[in-house]
C-alpha atoms as a PDB file:
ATOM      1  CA  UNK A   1      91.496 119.286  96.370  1.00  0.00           C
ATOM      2  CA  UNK A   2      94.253 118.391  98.912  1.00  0.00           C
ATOM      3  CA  UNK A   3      95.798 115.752  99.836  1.00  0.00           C
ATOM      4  CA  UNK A   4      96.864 114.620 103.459  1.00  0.00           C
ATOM      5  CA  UNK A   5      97.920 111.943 105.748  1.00  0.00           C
ATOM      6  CA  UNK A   6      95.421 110.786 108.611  1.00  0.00           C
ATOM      7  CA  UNK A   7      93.133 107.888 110.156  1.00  0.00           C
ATOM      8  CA  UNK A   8      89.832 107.334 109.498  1.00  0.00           C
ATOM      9  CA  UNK A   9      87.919 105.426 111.913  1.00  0.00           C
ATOM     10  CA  UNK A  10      84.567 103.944 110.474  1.00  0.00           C
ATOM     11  CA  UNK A  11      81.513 102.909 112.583  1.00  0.00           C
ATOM     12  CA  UNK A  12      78.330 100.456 111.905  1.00  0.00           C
ATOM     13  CA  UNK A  13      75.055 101.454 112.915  1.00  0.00           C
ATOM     14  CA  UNK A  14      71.580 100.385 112.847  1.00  0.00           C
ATOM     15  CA  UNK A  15      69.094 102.574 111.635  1.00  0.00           C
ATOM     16  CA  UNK A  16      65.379 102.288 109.874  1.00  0.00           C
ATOM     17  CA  UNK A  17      66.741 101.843 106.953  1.00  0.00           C
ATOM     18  CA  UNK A  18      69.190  99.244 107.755  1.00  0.00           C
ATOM     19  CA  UNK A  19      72.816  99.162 109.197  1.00  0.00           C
ATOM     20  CA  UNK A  20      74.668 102.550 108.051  1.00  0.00           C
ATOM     21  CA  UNK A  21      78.444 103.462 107.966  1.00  0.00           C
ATOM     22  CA  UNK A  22      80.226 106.824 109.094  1.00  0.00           C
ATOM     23  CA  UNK A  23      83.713 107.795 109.671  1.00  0.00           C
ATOM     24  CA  UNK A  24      85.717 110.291 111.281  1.00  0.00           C
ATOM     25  CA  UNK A  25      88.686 111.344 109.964  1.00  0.00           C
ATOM     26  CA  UNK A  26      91.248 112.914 112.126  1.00  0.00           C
ATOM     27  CA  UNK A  27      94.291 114.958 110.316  1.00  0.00           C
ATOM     28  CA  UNK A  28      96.914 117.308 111.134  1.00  0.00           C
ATOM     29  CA  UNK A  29      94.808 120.222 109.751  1.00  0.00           C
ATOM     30  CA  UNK A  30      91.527 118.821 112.097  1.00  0.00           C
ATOM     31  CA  UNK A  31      88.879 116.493 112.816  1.00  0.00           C
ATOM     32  CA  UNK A  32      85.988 115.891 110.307  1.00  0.00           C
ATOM     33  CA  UNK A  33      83.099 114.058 109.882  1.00  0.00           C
ATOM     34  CA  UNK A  34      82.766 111.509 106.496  1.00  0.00           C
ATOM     35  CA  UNK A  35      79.397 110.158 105.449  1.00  0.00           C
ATOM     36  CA  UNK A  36      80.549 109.422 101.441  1.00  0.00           C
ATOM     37  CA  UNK A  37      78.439 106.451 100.141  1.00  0.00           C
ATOM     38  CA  UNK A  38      82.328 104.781  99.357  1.00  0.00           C
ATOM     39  CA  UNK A  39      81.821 103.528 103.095  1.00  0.00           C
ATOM     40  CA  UNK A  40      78.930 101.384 102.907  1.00  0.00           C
ATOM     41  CA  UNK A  41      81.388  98.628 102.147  1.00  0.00           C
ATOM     42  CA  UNK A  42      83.649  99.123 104.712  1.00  0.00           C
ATOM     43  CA  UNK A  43      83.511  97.169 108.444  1.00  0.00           C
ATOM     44  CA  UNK A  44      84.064  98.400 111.606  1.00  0.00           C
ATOM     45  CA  UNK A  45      87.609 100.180 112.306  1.00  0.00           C
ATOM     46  CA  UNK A  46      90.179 102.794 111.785  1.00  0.00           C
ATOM     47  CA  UNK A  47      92.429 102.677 108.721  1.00  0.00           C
ATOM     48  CA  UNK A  48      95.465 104.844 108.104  1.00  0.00           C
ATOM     49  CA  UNK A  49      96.502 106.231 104.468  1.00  0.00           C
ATOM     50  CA  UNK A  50      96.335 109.583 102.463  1.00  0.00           C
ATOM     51  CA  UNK A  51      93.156 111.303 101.430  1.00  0.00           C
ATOM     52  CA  UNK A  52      91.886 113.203  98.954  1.00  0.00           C
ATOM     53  CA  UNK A  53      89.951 115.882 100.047  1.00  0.00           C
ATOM     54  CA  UNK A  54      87.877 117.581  97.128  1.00  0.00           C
ATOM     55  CA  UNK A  55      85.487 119.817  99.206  1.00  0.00           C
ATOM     56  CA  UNK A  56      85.019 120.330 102.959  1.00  0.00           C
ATOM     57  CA  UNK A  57      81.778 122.229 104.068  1.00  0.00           C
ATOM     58  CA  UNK A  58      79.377 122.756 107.438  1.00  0.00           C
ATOM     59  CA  UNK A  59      76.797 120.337 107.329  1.00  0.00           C
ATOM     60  CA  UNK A  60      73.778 120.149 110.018  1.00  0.00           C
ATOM     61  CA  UNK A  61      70.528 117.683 110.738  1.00  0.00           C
ATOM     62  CA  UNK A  62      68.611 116.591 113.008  1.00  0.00           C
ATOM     63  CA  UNK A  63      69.283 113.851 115.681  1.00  0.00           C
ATOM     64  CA  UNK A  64      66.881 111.760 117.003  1.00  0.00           C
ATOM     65  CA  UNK A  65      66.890 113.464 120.340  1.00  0.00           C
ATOM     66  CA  UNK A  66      65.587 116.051 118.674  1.00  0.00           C
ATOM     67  CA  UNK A  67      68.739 118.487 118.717  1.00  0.00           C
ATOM     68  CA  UNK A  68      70.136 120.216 115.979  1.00  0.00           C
ATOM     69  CA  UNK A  69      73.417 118.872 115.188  1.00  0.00           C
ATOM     70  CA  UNK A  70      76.365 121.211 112.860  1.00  0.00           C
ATOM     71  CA  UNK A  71      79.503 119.706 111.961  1.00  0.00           C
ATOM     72  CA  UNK A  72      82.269 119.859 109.657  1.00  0.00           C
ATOM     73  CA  UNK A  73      82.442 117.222 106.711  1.00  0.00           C
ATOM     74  CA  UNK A  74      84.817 116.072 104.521  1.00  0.00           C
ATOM     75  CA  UNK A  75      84.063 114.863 100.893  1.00  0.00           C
ATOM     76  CA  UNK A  76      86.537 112.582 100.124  1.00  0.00           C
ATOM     77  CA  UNK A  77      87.755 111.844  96.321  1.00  0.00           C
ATOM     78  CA  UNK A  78      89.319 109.096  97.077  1.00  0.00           C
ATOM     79  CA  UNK A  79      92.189 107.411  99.490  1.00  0.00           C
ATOM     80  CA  UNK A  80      95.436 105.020  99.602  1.00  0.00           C
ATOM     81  CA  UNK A  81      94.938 102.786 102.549  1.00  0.00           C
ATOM     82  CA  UNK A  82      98.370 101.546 104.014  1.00  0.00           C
ATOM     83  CA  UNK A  83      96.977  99.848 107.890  1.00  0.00           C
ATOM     84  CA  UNK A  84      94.348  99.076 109.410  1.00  0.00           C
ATOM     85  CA  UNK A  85      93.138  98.664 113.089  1.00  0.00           C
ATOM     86  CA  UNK A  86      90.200  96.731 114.740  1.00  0.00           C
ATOM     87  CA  UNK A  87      87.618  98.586 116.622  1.00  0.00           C
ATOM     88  CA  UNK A  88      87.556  98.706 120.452  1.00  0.00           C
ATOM     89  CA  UNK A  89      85.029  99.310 122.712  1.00  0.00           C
ATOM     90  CA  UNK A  90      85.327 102.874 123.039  1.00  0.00           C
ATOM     91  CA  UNK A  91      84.555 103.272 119.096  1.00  0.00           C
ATOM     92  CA  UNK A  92      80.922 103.469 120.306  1.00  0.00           C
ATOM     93  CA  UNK A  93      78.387 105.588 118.225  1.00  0.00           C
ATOM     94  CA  UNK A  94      75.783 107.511 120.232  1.00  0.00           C
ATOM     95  CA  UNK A  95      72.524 106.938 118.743  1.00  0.00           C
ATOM     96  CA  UNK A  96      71.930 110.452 117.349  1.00  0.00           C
ATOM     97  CA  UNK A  97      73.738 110.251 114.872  1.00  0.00           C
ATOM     98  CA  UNK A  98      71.697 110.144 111.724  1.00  0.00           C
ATOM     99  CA  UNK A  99      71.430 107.942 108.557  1.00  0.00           C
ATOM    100  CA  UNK A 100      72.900 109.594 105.032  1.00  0.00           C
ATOM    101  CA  UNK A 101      70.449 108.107 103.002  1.00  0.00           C
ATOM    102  CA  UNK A 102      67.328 109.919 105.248  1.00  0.00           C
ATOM    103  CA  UNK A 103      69.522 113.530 104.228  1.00  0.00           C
ATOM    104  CA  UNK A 104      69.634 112.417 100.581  1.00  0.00           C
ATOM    105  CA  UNK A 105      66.214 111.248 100.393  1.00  0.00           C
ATOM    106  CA  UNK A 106      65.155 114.387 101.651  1.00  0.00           C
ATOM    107  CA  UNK A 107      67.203 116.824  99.405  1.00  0.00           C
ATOM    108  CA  UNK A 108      65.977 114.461  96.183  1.00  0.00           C
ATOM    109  CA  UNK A 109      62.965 112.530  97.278  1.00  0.00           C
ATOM    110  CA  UNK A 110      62.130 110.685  93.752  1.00  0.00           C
ATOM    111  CA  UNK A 111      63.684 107.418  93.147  1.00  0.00           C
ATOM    112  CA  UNK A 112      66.952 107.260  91.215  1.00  0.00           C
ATOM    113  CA  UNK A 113      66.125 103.738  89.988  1.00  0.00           C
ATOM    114  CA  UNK A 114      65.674 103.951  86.259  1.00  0.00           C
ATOM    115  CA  UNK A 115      62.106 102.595  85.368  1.00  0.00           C
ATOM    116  CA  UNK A 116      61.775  99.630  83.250  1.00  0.00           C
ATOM    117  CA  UNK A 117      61.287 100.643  79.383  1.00  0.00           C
ATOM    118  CA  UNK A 118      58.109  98.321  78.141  1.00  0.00           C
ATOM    119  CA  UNK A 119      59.324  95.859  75.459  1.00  0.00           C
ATOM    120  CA  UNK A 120      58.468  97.367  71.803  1.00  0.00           C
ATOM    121  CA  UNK A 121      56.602  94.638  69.537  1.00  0.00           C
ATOM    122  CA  UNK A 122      58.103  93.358  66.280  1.00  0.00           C
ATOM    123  CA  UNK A 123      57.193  94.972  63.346  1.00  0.00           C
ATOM    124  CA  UNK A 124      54.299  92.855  61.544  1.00  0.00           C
ATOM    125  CA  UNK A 125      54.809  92.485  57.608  1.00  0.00           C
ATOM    126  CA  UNK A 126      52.202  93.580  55.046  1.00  0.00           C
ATOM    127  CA  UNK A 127      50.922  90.551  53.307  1.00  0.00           C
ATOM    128  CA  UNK A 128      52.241  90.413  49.454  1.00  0.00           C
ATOM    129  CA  UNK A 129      49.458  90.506  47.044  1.00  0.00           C
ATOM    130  CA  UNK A 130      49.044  87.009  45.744  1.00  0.00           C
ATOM    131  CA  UNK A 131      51.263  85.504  48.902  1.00  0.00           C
ATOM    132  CA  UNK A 132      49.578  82.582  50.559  1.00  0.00           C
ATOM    133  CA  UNK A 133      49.954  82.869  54.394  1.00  0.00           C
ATOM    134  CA  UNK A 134      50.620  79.520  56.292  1.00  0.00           C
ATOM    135  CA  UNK A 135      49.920  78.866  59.738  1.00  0.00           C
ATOM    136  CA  UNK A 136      53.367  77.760  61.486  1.00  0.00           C
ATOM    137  CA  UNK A 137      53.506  74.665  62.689  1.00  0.00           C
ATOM    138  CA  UNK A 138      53.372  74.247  66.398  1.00  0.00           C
ATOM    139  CA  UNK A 139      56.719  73.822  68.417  1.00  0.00           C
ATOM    140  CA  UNK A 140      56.755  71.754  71.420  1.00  0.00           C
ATOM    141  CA  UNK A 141      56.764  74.653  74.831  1.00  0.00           C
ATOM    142  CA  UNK A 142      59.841  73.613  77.382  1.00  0.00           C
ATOM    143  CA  UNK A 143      58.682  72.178  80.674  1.00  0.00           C
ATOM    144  CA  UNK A 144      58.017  74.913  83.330  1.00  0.00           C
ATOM    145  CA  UNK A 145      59.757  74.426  86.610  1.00  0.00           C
ATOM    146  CA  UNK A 146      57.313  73.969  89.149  1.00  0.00           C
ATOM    147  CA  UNK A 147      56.445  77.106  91.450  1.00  0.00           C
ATOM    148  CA  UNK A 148      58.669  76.692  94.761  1.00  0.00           C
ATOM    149  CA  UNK A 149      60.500  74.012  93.439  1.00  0.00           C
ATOM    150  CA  UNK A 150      64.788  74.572  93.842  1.00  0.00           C
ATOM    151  CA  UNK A 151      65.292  75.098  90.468  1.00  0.00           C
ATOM    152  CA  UNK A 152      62.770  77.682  90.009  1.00  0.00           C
ATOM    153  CA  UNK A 153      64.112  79.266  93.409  1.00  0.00           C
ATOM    154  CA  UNK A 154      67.751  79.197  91.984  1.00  0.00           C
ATOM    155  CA  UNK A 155      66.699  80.905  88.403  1.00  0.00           C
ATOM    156  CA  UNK A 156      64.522  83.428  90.276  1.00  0.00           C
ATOM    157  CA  UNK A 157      67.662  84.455  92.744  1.00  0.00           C
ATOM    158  CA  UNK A 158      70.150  84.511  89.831  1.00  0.00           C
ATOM    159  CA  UNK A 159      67.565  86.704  87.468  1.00  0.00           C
ATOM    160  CA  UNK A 160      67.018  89.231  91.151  1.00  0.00           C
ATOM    161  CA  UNK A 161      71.286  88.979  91.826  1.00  0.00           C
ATOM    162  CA  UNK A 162      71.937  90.032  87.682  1.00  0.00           C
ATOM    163  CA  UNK A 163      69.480  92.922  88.445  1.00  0.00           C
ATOM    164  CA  UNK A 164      70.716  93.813  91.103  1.00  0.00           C
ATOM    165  CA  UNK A 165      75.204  94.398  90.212  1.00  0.00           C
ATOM    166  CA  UNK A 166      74.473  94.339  86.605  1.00  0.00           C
ATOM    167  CA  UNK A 167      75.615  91.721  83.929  1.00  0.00           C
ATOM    168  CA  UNK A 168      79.528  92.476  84.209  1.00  0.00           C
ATOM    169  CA  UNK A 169      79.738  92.352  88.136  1.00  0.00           C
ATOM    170  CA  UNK A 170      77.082  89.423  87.989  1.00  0.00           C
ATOM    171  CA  UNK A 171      79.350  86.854  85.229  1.00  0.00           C
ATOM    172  CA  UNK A 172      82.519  88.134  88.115  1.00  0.00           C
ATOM    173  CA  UNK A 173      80.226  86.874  91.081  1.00  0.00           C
ATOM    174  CA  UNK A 174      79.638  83.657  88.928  1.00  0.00           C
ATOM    175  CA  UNK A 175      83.830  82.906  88.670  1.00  0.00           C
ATOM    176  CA  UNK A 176      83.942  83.719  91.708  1.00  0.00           C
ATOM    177  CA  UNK A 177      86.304  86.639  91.090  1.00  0.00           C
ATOM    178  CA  UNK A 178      87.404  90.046  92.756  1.00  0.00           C
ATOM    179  CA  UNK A 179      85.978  93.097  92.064  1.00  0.00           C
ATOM    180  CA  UNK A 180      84.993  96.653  93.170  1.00  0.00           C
ATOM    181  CA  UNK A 181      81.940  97.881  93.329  1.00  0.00           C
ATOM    182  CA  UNK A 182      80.593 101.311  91.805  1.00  0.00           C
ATOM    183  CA  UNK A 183      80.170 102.987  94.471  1.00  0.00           C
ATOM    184  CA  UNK A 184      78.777 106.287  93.045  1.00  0.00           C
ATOM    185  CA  UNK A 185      75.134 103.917  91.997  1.00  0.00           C
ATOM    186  CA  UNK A 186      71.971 104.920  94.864  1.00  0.00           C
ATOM    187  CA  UNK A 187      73.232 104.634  98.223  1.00  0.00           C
ATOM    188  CA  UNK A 188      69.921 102.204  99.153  1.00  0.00           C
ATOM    189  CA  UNK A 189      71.528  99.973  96.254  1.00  0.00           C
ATOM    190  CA  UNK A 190      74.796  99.804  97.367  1.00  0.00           C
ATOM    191  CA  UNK A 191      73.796  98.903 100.937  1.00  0.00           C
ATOM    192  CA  UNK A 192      71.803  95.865  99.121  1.00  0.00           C
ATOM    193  CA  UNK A 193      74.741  94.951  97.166  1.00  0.00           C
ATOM    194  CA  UNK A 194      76.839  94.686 100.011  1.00  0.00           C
ATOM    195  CA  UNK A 195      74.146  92.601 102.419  1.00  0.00           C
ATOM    196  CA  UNK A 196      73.851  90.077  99.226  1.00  0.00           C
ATOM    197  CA  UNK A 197      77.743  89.793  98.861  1.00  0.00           C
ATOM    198  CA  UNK A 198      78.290  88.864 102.285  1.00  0.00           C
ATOM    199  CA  UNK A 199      75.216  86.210 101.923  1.00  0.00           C
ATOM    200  CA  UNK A 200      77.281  85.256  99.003  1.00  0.00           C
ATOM    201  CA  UNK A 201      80.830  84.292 100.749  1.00  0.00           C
ATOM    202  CA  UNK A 202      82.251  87.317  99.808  1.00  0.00           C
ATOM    203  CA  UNK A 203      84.166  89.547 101.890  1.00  0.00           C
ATOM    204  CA  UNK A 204      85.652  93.542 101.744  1.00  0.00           C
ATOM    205  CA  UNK A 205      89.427  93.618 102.064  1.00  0.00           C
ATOM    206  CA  UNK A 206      89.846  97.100 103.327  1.00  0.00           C
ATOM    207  CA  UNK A 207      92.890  97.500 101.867  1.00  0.00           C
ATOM    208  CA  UNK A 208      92.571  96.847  98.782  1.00  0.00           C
ATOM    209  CA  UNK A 209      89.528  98.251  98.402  1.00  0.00           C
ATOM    210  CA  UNK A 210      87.619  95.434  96.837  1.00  0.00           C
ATOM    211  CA  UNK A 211      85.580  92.394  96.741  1.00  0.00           C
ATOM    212  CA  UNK A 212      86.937  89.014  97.162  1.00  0.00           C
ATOM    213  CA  UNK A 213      85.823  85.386  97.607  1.00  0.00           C
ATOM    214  CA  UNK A 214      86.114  83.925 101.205  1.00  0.00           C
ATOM    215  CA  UNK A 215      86.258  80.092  99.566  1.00  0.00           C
END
């Protein structure tokens, strides 16, 4: 791995499978392309700092104009941001470029999502020779919320958002705290987690690297 000063400008496009990030990174050593899942979170722009390069490699697809596209990329192990700039008009992306999740969903098409394990019954207790079995008593059942109705829409949300970051980021999203996410969970996840944060008055402080609360 090395580490070196540079800028890495980051660009937002739309694609099949939803808006996508890339990044460029220019250095004193050269210019290479960065497609690390780490910049799903980011927004639009160029940020300076020092990165840590752990691998650098020639890396080709196919654009949607149908040429065949080689270029170097940089795997970054991580970076200390110290500015940032807005993007301007000429930070255009031609739309060739291609989406990172299409190349990793071709080199490892199953899902990654873990599937559900089916709930195990409890264990049922022999009856005791000479026990006399009672039938329990019935307990009153809690009222239902109604299909549709807010509460039900609230409790369905909150169930899909704990699903979603997990119980640890989900009890931080309830304080209303700041946070970072994992970024090395599916890429098609962290692209959700960052469309629900922003629906959730959260915003990505470049920076810092993290999530934080607008209000």
């Amino acid at each position: 791995m090395i580490q070196i000063p540079g800028k890495l400008t980051i660009k937002r496009i739309p694609g099949r499978n939803g808006e996508f990030a890339v990044g460029t990174l220019v250095t004193d050593i050269g210019k290479f392309s960065v497609k690390d899942a780490v910049l799903e979170q980011y927004p639009a722009g160029t940020v300076s700092g020092v990165f840590t390069i752990r691998q650098l490699g020639l890396s080709s697809y196919t654009a949607s104009n149908g040429y065949q596209v080689t270029e170097i990329r940089a795997h970054l192990a991580g970076f200390v941001l110290d500015s940032l700039e807005s993007p301007t008009v000429d930070d255009a992306v031609p739309p060739m470029e291609s989406d990172p999740l299409d190349e990793e969903q071709s080199v490892n098409p199953t899902s990654s999502v873990p599937p559900v394990a089916p709930r195990r019954a409890a264990p049922v207790k022999p009856k005791q020779p000479g026990s006399v079995m009672t039938a329990p008593l019935p307990q009153p059942e809690p009222e239902p919320a109604l299909p549709g109705s807010p509460d039900q829409q609230a409790d369905d949300m909150a169930a899909q958002d704990r699903a979603l970051f997990g119980d640890d980021l989900f009890d931080l999203i309830l304080a209303r705290q700041s946070f970072k996410l994992d970024t090395t969970v599916d890429r098609a996840i962290l692209r959700q987690q960052k469309v629900r944060l922003d629906a959730l008055a959260y915003r990505f402080v470049m920076l810092k690297q993290c999530w934080e609360p607008v209000d």
